[in-house]
Protein backbone atom coordinates (compact mmCIF):
# COMPACT_ATOMS: atom_id res chain seq x y z
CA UNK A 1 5.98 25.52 46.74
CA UNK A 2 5.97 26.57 42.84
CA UNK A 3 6.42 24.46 40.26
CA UNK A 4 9.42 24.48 38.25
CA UNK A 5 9.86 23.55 34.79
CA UNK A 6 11.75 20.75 35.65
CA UNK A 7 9.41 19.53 38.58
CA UNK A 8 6.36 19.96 35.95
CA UNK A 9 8.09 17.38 33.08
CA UNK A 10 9.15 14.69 35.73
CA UNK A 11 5.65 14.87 36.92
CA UNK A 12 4.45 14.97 32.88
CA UNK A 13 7.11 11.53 32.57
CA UNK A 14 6.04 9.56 35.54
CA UNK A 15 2.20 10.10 34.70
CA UNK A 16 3.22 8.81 31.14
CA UNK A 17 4.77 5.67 32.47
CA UNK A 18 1.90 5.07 34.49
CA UNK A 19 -0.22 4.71 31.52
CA UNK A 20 -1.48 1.39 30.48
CA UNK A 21 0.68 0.06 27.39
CA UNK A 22 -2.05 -0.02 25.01
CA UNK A 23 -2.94 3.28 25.41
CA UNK A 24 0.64 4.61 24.41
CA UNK A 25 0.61 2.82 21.63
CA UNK A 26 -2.30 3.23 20.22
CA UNK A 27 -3.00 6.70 20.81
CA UNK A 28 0.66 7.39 20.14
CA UNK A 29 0.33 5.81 16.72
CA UNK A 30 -2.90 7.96 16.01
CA UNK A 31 -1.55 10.94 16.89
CA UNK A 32 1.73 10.73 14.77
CA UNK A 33 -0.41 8.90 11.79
CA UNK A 34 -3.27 12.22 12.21
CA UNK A 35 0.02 14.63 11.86
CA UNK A 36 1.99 12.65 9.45
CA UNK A 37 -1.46 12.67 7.23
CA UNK A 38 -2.57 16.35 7.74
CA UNK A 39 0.82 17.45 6.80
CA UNK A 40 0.67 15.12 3.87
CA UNK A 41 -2.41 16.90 2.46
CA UNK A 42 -1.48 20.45 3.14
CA UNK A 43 2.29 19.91 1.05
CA UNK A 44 0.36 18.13 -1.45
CA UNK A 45 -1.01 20.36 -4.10
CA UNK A 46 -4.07 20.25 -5.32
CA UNK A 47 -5.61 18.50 -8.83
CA UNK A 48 -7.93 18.90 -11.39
CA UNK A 49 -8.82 15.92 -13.64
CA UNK A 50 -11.25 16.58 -17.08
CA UNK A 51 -12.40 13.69 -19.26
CA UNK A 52 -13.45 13.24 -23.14
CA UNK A 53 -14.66 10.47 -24.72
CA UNK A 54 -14.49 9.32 -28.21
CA UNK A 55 -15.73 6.19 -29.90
CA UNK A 56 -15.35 3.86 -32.12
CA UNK A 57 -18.00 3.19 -34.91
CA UNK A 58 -18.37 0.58 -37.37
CA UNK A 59 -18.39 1.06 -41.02
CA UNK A 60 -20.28 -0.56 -43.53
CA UNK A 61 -17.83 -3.20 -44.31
CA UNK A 62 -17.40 -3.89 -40.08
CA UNK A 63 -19.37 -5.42 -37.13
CA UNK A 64 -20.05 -4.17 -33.69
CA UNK A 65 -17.80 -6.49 -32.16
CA UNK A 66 -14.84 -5.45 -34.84
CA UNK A 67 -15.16 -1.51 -33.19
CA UNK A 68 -15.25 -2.92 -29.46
CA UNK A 69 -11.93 -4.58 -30.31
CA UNK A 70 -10.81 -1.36 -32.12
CA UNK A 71 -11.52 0.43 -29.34
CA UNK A 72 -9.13 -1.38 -26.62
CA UNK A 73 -6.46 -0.51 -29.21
CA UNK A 74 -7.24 3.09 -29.73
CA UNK A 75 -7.21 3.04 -26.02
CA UNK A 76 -3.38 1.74 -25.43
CA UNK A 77 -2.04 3.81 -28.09
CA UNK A 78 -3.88 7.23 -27.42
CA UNK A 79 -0.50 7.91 -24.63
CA UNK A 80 2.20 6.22 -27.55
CA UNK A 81 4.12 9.49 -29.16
CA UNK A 82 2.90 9.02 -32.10
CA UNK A 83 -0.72 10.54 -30.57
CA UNK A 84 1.21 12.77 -27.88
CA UNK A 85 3.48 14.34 -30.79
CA UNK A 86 0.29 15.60 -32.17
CA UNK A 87 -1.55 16.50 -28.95
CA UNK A 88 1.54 18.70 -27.69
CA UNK A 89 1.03 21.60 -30.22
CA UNK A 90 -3.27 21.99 -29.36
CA UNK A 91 -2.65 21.73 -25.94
CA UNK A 92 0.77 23.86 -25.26
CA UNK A 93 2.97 21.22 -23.14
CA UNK A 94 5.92 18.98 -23.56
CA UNK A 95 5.45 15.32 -24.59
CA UNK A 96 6.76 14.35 -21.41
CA UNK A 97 3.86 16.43 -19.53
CA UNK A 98 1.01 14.59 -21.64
CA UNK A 99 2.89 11.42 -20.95
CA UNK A 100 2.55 12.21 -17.23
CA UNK A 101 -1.14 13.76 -16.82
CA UNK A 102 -2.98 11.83 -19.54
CA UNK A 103 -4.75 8.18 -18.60
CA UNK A 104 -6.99 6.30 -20.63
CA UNK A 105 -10.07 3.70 -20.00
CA UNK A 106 -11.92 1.50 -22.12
CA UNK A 107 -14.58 -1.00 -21.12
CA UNK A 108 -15.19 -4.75 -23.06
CA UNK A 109 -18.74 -3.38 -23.20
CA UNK A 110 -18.93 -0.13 -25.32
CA UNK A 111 -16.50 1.00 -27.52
CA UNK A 112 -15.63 3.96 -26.05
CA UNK A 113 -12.26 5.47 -24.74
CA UNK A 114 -11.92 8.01 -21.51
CA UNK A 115 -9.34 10.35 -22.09
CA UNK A 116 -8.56 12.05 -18.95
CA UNK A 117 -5.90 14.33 -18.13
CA UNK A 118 -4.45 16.06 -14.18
CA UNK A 119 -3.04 19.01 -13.68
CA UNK A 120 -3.19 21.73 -10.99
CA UNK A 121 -5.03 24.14 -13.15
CA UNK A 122 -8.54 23.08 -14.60
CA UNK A 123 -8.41 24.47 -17.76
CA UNK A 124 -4.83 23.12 -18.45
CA UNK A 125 -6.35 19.45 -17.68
CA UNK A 126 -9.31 20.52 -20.25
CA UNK A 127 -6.82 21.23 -22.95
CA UNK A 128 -4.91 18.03 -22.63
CA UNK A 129 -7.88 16.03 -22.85
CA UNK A 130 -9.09 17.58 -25.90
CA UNK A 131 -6.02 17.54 -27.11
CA UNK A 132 -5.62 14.04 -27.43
CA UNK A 133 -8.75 13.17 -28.03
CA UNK A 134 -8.79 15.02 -30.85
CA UNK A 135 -5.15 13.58 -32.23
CA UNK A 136 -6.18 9.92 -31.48
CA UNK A 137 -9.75 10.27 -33.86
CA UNK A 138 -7.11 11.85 -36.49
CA UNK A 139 -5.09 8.78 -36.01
CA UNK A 140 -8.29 6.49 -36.61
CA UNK A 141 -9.43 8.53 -39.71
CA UNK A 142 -6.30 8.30 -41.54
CA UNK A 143 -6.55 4.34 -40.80
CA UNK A 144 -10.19 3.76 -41.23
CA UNK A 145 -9.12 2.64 -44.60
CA UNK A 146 -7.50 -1.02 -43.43
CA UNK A 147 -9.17 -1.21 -39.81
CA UNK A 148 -13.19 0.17 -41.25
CA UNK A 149 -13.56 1.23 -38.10
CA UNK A 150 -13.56 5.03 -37.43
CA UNK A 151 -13.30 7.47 -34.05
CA UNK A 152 -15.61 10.19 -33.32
CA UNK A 153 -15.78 12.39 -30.44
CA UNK A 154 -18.45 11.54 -28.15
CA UNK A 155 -17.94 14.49 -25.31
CA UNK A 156 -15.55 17.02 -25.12
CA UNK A 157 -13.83 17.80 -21.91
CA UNK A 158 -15.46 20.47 -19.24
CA UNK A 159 -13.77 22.38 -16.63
CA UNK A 160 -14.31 20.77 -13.55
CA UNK A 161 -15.35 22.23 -10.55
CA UNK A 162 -13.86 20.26 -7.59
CA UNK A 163 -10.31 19.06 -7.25
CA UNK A 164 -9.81 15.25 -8.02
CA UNK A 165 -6.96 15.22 -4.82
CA UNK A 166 -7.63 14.42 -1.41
CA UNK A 167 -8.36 17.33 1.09
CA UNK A 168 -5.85 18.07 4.40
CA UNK A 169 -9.03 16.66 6.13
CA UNK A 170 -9.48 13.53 4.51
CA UNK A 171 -5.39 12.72 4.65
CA UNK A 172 -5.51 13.52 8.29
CA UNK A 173 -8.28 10.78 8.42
CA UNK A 174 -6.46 8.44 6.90
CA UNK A 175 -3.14 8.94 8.21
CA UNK A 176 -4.79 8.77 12.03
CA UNK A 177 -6.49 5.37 11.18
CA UNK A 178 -3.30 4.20 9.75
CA UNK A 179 -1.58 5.09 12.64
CA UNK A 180 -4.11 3.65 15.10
CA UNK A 181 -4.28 0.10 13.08
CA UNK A 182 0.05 -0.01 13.15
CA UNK A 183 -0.22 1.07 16.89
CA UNK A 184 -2.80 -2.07 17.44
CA UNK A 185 -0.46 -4.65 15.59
CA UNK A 186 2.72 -3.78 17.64
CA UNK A 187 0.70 -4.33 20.47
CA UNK A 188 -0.86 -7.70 19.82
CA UNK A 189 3.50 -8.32 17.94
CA UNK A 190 5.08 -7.17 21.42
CA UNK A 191 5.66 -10.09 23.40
CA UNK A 192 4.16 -11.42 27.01
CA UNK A 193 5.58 -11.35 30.26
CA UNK A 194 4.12 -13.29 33.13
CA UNK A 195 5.30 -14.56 36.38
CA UNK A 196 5.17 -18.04 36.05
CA UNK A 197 8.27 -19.86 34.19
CA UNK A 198 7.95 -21.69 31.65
CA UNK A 199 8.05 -25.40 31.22
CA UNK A 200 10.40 -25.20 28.32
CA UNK A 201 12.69 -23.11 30.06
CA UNK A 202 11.95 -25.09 33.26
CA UNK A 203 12.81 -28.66 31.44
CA UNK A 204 16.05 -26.78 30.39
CA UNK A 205 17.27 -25.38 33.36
CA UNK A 206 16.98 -29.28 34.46
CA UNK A 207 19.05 -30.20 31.54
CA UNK A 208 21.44 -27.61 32.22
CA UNK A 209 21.81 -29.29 35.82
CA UNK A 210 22.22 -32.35 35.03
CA UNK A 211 24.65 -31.76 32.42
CA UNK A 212 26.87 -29.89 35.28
CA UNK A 213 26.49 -32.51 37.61
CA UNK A 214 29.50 -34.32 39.04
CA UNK A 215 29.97 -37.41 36.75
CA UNK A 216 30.58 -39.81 40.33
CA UNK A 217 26.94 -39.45 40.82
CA UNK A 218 25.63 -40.68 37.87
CA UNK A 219 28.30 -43.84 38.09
CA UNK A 220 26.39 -46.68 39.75
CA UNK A 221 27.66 -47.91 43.15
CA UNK A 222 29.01 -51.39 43.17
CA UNK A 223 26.66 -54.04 44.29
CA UNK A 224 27.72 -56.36 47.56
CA UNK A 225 27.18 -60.08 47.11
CA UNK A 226 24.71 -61.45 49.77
CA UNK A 227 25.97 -64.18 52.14
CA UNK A 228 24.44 -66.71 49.77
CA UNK A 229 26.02 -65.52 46.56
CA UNK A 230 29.18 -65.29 48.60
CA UNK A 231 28.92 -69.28 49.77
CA UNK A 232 28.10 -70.53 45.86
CA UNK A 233 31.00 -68.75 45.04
CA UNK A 234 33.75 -69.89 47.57
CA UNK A 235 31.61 -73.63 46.75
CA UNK A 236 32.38 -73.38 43.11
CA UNK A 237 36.55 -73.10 43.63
């Protein structure tokens, strides 16, 4: 006897309900978390990211701790439009595209500022960095008057060599663990079933009884006198 197509999936569906639960769902969540990654990473394009770094020096009228504080300022305005209106004409892009790939750091510790910039082509990331790098120290010479405090470029920028983005491989990772961990929770979420009943639902199926029971059973019967109660009664007319 060959096997049909049909024959072969009701053989592939009754082996699958004869798994254990646990298995379905866990595996089932892997496999769908492994795909849902992998596809992730392969749609995904892929990113470059290039820092500079610029910082801020005391003058001779100034203190250390007067260019540390100088520095976390430099650092929030460096993506303001006053910097990126500057930046856009070295590096070739919109405001709105600086705005989007440029991030900076600073640390309480030095006062330095990361510039770094992402896009999908390593030298375009380069030129953004530099770019506003350069048009922040600008910004701090012009100033350096009022704040004595003045920015010099520490490191330029290098083309990097390795994307900054995740690889297909690592997503896939990821997404499979995810997938595993969600299938593990709506295990332990799903509730039990067991053969006993339970007490509560025992003690209220006894409620429910009783509250359908015929109301001339729970009305006491009458009492009849004894003999003696009877005789102290007819004794007392």
């Amino acid at each position: 006897m060959t096997d049909t197509p049909a024959r072969r999936h009701r053989l592939f569906l009754d082996r699958l309900r004869r798994l254990p639960t646990w298995s379905v769902l866990v595996v089932g969540g892997t496999l769908v978390g492994g795909l849902t990654g992998g596809m992730y990473g392969m749609l995904t394009p892929t990113t470059y990211t290039a820092t500079s770094y610029v910082v801020a020096v005391p003058t001779a009228n100034s203190t250390p701790e007067s260019a540390r504080g100088f520095a976390q300022a430099y650092g929030r305005v460096a993506t303001q439009l006053a910097v990126l209106g500057d930046a856009q004409v070295w590096a070739g892009v919109p405001v709105r595209t600086l705005r989007d790939s440029v991030r900076t750091a600073t640390s309480p510790d030095a006062p330095m500022v990361a510039v770094s910039a992402t896009s999908a082509r390593p030298g375009l990331a380069v030129d953004m960095a530099n770019a506003v790098s350069r048009a922040l120290t600008r910004h701090a010479e012009h100033t350096k008057g009022s704040t004595q405090v003045r920015l010099v470029q520490f490191s330029r920028a290098v083309k990097p060599n390795e994307p900054t983005s995740a690889s297909p491989a690592v997503t896939t990772l990821v997404g499979a663990s995810a997938g595993g961990l969600l299938g593990s929770l709506a295990l332990l979420a799903r509730p039990r079933r067991n053969g006993h009943t339970p007490r509560n639902a025992e003690n209220a199926g006894n409620a429910g009884n009783a509250g359908n029971a015929d109301p001339a059973e729970d009305t006491p019967a009458a009492s009849v006198p004894g003999p003696a109660t009877a005789a102290d009664s007819r004794g007392q007319r």
